[in-house]
PDB file of N, CA and C in Angstrom:
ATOM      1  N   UNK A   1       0.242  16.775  -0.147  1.00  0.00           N
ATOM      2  CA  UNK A   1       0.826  15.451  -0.119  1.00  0.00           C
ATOM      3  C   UNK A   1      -0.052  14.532  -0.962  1.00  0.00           C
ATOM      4  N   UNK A   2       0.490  13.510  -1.609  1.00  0.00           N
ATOM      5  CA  UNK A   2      -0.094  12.730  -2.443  1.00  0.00           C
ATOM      6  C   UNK A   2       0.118  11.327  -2.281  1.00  0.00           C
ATOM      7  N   UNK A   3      -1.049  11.144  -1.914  1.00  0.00           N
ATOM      8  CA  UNK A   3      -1.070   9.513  -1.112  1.00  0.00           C
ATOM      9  C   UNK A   3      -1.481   8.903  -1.942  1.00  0.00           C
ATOM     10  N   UNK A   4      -0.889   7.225  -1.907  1.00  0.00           N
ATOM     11  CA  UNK A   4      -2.035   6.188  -2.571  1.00  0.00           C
ATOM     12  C   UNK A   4      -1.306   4.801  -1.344  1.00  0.00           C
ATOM     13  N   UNK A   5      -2.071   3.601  -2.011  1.00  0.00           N
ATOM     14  CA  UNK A   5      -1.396   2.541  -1.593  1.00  0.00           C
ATOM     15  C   UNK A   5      -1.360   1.253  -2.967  1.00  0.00           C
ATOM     16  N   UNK A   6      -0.913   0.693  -2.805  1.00  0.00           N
ATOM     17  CA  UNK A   6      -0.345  -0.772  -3.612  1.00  0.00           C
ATOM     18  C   UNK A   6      -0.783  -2.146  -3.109  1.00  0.00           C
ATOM     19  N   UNK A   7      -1.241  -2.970  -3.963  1.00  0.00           N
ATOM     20  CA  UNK A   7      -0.893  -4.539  -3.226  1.00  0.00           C
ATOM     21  C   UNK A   7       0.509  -4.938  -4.340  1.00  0.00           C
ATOM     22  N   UNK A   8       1.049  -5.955  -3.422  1.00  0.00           N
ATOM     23  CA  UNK A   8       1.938  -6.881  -4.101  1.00  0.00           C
ATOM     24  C   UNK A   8       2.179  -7.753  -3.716  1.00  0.00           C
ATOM     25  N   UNK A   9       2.341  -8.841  -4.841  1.00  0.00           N
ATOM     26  CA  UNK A   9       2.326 -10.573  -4.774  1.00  0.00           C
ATOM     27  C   UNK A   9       3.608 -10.864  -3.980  1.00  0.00           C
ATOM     28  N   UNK A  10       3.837 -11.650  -3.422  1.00  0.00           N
ATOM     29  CA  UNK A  10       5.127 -12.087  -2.269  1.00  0.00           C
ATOM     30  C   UNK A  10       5.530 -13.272  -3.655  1.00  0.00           C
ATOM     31  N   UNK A  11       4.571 -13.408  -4.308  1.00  0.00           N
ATOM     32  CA  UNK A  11       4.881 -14.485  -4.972  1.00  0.00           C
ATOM     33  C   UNK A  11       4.651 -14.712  -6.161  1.00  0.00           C
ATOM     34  N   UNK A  12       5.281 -15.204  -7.713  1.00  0.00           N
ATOM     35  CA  UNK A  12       4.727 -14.833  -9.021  1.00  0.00           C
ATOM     36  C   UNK A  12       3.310 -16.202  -8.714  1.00  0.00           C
ATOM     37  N   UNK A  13       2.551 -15.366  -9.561  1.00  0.00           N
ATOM     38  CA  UNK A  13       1.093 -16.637  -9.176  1.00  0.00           C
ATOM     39  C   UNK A  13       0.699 -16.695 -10.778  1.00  0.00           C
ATOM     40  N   UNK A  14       1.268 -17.054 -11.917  1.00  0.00           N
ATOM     41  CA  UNK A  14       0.884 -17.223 -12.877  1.00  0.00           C
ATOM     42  C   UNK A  14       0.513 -18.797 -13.078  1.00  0.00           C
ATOM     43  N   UNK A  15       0.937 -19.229 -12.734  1.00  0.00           N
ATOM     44  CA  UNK A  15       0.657 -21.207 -12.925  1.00  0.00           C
ATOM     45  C   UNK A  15       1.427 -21.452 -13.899  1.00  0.00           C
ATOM     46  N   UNK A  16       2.708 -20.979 -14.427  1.00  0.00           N
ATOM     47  CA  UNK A  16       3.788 -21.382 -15.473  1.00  0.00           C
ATOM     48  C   UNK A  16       4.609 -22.177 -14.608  1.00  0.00           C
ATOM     49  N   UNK A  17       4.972 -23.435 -15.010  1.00  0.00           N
ATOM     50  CA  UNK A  17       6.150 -23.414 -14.803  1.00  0.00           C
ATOM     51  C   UNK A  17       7.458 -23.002 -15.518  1.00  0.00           C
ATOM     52  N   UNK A  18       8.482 -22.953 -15.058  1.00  0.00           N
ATOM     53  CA  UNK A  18       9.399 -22.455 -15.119  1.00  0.00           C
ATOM     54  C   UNK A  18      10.970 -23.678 -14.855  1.00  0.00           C
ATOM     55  N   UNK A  19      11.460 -23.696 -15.958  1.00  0.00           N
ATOM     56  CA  UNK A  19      12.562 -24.562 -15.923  1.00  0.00           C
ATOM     57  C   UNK A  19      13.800 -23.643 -16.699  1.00  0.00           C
ATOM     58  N   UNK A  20      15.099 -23.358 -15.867  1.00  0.00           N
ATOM     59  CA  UNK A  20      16.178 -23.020 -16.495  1.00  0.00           C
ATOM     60  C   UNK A  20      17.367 -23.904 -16.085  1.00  0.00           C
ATOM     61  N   UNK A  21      17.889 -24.106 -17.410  1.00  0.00           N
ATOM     62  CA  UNK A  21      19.115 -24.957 -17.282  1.00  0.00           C
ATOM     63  C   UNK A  21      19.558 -25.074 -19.049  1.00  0.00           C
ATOM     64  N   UNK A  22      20.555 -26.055 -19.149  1.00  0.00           N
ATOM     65  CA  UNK A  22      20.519 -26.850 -20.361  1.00  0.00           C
ATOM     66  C   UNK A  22      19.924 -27.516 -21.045  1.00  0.00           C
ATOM     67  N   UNK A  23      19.340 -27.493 -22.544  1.00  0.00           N
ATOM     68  CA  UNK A  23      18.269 -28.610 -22.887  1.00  0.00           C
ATOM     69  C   UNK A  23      19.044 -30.270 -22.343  1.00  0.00           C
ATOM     70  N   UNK A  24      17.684 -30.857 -21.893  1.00  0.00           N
ATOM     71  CA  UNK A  24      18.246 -32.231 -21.614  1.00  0.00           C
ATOM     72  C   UNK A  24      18.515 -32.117 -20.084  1.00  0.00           C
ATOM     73  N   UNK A  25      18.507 -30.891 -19.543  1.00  0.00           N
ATOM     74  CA  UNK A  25      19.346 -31.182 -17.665  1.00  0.00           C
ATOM     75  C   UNK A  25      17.687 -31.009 -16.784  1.00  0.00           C
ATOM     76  N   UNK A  26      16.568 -30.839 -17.477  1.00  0.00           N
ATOM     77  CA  UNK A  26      15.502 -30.100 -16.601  1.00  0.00           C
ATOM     78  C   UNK A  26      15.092 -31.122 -15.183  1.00  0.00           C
ATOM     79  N   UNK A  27      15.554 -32.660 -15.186  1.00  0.00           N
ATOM     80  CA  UNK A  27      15.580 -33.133 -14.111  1.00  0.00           C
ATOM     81  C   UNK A  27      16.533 -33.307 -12.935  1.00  0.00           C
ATOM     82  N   UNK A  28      17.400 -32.706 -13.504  1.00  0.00           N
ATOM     83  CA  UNK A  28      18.764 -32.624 -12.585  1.00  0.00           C
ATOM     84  C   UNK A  28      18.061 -31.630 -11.402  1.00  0.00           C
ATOM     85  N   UNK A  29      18.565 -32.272 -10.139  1.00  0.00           N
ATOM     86  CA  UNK A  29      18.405 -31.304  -8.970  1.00  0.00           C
ATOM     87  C   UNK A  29      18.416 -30.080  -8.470  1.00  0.00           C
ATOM     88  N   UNK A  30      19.396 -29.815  -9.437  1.00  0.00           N
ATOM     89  CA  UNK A  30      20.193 -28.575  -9.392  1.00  0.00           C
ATOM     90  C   UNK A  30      19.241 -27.369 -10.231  1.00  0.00           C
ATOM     91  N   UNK A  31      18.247 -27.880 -10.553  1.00  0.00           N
ATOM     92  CA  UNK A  31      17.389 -27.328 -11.904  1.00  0.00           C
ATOM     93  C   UNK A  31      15.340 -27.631 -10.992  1.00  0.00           C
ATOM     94  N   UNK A  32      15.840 -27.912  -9.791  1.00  0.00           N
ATOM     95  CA  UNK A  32      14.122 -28.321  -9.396  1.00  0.00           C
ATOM     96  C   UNK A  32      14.170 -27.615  -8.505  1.00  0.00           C
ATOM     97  N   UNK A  33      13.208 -25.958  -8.196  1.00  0.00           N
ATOM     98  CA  UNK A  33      12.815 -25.352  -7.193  1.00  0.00           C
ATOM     99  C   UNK A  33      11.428 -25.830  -6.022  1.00  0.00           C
ATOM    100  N   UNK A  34      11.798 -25.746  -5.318  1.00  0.00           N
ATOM    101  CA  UNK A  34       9.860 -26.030  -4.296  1.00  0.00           C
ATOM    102  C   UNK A  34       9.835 -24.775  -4.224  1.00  0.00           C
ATOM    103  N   UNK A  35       8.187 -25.051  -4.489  1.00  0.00           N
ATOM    104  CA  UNK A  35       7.204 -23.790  -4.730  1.00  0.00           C
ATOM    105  C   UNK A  35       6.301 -24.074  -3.112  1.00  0.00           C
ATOM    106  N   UNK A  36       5.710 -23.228  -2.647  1.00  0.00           N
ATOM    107  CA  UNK A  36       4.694 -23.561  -1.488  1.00  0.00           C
ATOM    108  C   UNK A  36       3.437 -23.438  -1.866  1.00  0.00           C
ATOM    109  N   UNK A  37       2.423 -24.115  -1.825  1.00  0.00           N
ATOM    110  CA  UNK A  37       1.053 -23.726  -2.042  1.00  0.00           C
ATOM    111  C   UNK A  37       0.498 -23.093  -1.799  1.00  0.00           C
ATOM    112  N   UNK A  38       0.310 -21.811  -0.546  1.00  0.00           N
ATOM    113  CA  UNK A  38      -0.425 -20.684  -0.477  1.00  0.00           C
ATOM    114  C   UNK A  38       0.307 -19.619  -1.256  1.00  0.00           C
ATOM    115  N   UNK A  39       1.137 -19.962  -2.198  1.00  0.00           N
ATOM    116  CA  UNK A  39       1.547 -19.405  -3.361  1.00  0.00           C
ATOM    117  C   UNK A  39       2.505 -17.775  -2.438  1.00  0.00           C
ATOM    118  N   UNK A  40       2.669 -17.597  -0.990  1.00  0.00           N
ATOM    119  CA  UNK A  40       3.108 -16.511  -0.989  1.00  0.00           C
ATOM    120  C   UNK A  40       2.474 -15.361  -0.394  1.00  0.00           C
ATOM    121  N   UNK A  41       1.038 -15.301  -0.445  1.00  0.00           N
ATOM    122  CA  UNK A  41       0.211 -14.658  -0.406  1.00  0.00           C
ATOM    123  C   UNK A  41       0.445 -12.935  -1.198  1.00  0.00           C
ATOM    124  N   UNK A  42      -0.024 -11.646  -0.144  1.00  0.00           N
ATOM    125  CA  UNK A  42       0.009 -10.104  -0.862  1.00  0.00           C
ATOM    126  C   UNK A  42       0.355  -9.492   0.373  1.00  0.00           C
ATOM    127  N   UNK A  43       0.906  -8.313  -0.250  1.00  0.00           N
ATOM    128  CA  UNK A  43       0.534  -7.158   1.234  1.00  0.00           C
ATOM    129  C   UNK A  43       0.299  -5.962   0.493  1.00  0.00           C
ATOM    130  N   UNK A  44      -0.124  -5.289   1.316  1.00  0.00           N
ATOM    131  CA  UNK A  44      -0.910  -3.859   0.718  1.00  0.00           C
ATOM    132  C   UNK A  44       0.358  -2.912   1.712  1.00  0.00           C
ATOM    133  N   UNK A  45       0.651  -1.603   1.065  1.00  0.00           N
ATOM    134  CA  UNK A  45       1.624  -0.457   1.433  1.00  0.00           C
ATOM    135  C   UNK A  45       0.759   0.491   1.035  1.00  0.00           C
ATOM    136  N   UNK A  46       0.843   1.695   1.638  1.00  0.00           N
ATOM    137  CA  UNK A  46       0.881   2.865   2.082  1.00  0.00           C
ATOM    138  C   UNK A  46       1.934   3.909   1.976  1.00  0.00           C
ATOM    139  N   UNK A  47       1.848   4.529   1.193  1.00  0.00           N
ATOM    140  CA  UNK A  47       2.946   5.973   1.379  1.00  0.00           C
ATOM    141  C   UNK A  47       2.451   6.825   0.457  1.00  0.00           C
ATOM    142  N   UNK A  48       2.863   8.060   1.136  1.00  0.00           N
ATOM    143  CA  UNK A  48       2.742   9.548   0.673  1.00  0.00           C
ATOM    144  C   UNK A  48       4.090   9.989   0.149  1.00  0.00           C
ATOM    145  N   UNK A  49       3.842  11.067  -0.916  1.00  0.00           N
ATOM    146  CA  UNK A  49       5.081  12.045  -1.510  1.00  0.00           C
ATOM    147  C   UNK A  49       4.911  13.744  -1.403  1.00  0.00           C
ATOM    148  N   UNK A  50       5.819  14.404  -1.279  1.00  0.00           N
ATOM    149  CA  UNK A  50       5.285  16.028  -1.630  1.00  0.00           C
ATOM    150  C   UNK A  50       6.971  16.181  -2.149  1.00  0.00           C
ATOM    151  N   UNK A  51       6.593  17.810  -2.783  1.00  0.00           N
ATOM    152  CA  UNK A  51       7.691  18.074  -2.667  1.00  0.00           C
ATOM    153  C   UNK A  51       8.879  18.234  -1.645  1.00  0.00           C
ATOM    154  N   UNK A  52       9.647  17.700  -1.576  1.00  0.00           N
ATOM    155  CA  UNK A  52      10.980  17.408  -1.136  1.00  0.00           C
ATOM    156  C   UNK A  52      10.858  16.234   0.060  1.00  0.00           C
ATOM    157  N   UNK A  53       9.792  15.840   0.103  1.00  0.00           N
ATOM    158  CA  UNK A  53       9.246  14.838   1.367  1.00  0.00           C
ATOM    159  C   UNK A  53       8.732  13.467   1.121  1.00  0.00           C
ATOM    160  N   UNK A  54       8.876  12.341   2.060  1.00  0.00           N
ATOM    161  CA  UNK A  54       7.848  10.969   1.566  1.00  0.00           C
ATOM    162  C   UNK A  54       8.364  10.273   2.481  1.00  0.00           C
ATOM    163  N   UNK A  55       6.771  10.061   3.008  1.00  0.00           N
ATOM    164  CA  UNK A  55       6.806   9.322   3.940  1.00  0.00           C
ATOM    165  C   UNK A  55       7.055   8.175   4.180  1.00  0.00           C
ATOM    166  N   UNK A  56       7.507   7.334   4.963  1.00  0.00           N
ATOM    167  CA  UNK A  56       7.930   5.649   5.653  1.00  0.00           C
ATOM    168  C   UNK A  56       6.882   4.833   4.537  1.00  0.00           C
ATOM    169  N   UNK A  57       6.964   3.814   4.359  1.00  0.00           N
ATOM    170  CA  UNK A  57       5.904   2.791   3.867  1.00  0.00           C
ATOM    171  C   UNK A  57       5.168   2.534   4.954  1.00  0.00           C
ATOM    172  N   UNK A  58       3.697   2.142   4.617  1.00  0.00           N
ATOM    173  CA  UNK A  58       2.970   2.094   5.846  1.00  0.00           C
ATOM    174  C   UNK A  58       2.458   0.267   5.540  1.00  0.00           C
ATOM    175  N   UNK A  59       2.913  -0.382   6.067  1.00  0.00           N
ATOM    176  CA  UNK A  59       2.485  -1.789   5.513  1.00  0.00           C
ATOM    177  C   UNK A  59       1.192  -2.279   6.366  1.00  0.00           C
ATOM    178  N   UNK A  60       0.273  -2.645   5.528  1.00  0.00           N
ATOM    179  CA  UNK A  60      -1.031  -3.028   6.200  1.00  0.00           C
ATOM    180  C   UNK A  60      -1.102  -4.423   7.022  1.00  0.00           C
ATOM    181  N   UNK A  61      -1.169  -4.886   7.863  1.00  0.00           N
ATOM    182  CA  UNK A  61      -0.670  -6.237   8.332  1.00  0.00           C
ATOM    183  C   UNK A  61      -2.224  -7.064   8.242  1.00  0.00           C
ATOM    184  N   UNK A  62      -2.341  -8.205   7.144  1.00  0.00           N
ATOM    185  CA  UNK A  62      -3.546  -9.153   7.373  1.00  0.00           C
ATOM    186  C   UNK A  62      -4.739  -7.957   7.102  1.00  0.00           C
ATOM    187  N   UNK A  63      -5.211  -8.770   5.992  1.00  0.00           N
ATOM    188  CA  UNK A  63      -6.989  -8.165   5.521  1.00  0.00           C
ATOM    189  C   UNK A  63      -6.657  -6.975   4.517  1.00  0.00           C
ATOM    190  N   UNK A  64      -7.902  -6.160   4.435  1.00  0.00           N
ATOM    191  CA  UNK A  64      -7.960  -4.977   2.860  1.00  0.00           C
ATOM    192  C   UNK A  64      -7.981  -3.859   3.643  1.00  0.00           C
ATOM    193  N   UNK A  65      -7.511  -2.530   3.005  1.00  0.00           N
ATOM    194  CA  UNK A  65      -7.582  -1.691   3.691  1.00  0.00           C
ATOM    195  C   UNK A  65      -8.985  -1.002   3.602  1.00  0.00           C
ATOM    196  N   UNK A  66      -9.889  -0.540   4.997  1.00  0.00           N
ATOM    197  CA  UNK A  66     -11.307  -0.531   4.984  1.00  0.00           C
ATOM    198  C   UNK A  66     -10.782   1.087   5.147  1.00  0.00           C
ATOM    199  N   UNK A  67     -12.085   1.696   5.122  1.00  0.00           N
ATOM    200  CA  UNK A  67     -12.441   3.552   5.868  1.00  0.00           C
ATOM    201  C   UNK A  67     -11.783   3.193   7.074  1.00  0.00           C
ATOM    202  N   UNK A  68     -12.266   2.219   8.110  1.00  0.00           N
ATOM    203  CA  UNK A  68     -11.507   2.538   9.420  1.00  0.00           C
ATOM    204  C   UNK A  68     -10.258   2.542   9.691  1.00  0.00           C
ATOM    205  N   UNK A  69      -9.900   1.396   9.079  1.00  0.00           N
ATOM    206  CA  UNK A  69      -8.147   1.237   8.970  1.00  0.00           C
ATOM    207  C   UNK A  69      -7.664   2.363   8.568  1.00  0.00           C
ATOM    208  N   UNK A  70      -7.755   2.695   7.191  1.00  0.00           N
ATOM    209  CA  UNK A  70      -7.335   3.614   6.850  1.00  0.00           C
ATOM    210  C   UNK A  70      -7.403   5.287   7.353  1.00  0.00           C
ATOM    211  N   UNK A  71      -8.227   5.619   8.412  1.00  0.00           N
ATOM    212  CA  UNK A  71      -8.282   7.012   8.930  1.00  0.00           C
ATOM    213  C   UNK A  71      -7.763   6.527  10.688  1.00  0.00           C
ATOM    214  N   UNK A  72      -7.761   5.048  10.802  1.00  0.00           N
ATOM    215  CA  UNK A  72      -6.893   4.762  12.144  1.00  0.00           C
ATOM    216  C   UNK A  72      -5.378   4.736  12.404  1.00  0.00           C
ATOM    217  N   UNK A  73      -5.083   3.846  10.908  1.00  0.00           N
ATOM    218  CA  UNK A  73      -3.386   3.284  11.035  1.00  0.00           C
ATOM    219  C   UNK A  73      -2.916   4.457  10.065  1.00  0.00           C
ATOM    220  N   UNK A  74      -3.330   5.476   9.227  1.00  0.00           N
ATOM    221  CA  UNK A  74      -2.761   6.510   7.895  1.00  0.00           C
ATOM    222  C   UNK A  74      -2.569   7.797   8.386  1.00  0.00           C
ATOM    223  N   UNK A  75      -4.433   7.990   8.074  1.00  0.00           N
ATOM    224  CA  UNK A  75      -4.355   9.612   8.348  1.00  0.00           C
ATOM    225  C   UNK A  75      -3.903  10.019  10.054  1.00  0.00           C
ATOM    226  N   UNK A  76      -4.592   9.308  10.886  1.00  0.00           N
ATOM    227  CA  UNK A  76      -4.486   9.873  12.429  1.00  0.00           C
ATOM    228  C   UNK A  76      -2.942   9.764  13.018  1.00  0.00           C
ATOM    229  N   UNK A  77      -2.374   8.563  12.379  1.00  0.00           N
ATOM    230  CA  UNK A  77      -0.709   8.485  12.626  1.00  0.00           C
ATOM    231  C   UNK A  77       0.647   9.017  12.106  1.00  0.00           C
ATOM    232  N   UNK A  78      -0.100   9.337  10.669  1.00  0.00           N
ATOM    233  CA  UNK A  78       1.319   9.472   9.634  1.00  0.00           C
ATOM    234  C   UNK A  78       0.788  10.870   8.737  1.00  0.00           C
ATOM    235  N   UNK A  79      -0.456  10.695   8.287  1.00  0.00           N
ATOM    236  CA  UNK A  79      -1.086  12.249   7.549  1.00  0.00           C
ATOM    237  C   UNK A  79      -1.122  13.627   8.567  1.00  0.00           C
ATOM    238  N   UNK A  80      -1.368  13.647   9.784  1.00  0.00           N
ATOM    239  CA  UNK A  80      -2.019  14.530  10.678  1.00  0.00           C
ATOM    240  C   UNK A  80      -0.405  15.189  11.220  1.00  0.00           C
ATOM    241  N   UNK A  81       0.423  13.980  11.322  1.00  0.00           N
ATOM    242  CA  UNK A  81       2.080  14.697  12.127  1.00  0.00           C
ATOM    243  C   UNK A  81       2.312  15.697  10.859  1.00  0.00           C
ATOM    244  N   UNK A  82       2.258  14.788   9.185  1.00  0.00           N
ATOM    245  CA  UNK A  82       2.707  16.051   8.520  1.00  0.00           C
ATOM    246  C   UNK A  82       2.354  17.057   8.057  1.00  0.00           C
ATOM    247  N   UNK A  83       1.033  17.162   8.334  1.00  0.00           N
ATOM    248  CA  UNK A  83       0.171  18.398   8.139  1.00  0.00           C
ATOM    249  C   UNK A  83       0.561  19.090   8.878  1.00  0.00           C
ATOM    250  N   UNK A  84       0.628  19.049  10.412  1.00  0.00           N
ATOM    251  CA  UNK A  84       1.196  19.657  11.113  1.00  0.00           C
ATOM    252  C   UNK A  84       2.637  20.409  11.221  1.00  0.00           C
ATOM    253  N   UNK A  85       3.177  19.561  10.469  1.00  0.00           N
ATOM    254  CA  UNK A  85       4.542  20.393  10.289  1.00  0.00           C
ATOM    255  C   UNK A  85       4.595  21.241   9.143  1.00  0.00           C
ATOM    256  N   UNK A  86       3.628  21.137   8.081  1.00  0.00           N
ATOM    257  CA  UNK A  86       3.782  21.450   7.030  1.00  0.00           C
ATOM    258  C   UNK A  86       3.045  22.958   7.489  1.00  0.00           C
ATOM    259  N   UNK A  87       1.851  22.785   7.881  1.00  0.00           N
ATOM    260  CA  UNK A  87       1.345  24.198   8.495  1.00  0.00           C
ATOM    261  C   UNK A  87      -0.444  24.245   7.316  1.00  0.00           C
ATOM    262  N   UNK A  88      -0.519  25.461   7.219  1.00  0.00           N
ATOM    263  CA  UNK A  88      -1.753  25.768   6.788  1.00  0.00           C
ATOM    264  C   UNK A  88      -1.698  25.773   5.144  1.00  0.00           C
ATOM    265  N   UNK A  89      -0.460  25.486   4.809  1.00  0.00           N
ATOM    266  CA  UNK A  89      -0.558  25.022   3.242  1.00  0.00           C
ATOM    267  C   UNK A  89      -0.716  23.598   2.942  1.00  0.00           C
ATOM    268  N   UNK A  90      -0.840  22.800   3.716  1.00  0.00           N
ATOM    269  CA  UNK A  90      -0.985  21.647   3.549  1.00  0.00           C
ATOM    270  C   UNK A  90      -2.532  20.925   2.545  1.00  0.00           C
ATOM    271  N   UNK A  91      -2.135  20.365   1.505  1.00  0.00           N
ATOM    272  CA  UNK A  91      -3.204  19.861   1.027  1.00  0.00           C
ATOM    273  C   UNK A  91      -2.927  18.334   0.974  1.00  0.00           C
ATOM    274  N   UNK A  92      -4.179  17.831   0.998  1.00  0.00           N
ATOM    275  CA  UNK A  92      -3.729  16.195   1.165  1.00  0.00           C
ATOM    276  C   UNK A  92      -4.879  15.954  -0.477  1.00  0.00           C
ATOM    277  N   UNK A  93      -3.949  15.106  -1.394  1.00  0.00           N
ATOM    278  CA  UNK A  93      -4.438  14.436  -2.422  1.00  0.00           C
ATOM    279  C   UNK A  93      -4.630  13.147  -2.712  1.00  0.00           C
ATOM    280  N   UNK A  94      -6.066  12.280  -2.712  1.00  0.00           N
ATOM    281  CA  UNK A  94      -6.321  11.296  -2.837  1.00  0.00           C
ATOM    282  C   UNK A  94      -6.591  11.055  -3.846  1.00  0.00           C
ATOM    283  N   UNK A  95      -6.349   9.500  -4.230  1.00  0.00           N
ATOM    284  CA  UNK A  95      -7.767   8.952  -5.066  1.00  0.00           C
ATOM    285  C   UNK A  95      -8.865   9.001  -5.036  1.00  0.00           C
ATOM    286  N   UNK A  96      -9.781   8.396  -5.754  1.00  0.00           N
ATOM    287  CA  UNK A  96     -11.364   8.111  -4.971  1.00  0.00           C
ATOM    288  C   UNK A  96     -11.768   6.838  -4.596  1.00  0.00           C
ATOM    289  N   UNK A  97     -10.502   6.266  -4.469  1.00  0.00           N
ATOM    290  CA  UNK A  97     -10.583   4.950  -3.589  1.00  0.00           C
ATOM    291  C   UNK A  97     -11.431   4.763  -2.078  1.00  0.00           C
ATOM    292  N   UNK A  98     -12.612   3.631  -2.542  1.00  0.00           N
ATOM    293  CA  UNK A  98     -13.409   3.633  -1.953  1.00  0.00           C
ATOM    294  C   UNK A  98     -13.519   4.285   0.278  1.00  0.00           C
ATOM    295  N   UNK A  99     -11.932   3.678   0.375  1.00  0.00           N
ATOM    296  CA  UNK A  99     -11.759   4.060   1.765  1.00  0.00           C
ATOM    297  C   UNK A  99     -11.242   5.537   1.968  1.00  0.00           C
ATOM    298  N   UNK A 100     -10.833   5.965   0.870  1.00  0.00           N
ATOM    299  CA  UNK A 100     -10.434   7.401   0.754  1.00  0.00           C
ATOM    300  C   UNK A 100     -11.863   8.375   1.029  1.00  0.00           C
ATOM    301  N   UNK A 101     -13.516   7.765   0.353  1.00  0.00           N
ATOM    302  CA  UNK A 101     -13.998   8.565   0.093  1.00  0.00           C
ATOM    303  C   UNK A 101     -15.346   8.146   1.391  1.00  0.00           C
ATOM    304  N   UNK A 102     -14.641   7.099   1.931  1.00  0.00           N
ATOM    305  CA  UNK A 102     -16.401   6.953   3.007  1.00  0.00           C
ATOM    306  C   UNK A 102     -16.606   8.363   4.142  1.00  0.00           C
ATOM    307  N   UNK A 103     -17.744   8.385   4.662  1.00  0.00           N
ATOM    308  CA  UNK A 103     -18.076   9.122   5.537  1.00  0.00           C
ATOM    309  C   UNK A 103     -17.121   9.117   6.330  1.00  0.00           C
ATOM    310  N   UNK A 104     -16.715   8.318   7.096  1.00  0.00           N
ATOM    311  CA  UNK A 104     -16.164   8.606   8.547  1.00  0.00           C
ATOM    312  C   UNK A 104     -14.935   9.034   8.044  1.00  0.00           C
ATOM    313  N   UNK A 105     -14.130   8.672   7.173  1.00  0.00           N
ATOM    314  CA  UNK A 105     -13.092   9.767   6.380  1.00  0.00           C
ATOM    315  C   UNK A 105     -13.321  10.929   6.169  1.00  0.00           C
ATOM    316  N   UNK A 106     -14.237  11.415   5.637  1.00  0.00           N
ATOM    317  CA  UNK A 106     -14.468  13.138   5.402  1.00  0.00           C
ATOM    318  C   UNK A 106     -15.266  13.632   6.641  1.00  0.00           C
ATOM    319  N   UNK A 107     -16.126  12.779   7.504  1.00  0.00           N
ATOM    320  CA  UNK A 107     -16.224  13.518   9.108  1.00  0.00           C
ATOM    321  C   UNK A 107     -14.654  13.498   9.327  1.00  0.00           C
ATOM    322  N   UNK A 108     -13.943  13.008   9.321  1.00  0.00           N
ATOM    323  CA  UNK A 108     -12.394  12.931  10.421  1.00  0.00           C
ATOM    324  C   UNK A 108     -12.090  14.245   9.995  1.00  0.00           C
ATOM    325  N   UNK A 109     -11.341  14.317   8.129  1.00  0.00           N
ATOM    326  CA  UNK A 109     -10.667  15.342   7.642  1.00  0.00           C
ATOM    327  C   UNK A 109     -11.441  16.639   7.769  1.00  0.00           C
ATOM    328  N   UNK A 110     -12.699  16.458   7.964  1.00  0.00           N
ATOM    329  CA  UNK A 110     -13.643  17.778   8.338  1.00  0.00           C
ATOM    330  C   UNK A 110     -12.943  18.447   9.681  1.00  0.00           C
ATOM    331  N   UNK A 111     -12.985  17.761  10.517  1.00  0.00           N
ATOM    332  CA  UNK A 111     -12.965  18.111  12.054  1.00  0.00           C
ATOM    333  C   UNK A 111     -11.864  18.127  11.926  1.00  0.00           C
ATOM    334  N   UNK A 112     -10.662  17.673  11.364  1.00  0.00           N
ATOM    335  CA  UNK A 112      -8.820  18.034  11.454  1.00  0.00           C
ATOM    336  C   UNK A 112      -8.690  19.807  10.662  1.00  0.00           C
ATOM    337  N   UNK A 113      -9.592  20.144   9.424  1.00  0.00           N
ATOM    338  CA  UNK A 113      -9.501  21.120   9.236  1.00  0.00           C
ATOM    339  C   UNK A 113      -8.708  20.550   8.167  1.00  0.00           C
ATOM    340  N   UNK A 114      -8.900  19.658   7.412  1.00  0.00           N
ATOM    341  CA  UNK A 114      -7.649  19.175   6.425  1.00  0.00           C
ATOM    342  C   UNK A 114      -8.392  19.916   4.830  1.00  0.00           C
ATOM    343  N   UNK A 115      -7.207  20.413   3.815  1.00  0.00           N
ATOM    344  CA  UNK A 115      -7.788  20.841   2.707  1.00  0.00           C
ATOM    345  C   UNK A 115      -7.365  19.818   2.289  1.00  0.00           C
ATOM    346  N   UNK A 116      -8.509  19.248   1.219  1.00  0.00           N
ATOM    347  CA  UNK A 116      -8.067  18.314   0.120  1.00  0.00           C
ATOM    348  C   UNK A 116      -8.752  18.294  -0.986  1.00  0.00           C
ATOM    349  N   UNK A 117      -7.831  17.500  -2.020  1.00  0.00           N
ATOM    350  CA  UNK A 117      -8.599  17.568  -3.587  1.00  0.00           C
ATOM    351  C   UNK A 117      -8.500  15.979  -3.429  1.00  0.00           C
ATOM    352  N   UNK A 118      -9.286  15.532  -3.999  1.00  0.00           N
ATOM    353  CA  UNK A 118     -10.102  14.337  -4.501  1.00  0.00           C
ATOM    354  C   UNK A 118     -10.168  13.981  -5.833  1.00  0.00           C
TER     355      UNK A 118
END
């Protein structure tokens, strides 16, 4: 299985504005959006692929994804059911994204018996 995760903007954050209409209409009402100032904020997702398989999105709720999060809310909930079904061919493929590669991640996948490439 081949995992990663994503952030994405809720919101474009370039500092353009942006006016569409007719030349000459850009004050018309009909032509003025409100924007909010915390611009929208991000969220970070989660999901795996294999052949013929892929898993739910795993959406991170509030903050970055750390080693703990990530071997609490990923591997122990959503990696470990499909290893299990998958059986003893199961390989799990990461990045070397920093939470992919801390200790308490490779103690966990040690002690699950998980094969993986890195």
């Amino acid at each position: 299985m081949f995992i990663d995760e994503s952030r994405f903007a809720m919101e474009l954050d370039d500092k353009c504005i942006r006016i569409w209409g007719k030349q000459g209409t850009r004050n018309q009402p009909q032509n003025i959006t409100e924007h909010h100032a915390f611009r929208g904020g991000r969220i970070m997702v989660w999901s795996g692929i294999s052949l013929g398989y892929r898993t739910d999105l795993h959406i991170f709720k509030r903050g970055s994804v750390t080693a703990v999060r990530y071997r609490d809310e990923v591997l122990k909930h959503i990696v470990i059911l499909y290893a299990a079904a998958v059986g003893p061919i199961f390989v799990l493929m990461e990045d070397n994204a920093r939470p992919h590669t801390a200790d308490i991640v490779d103690d966990y996948l040690e002690s699950e018996g998980f094969a993986r490439m890195s």
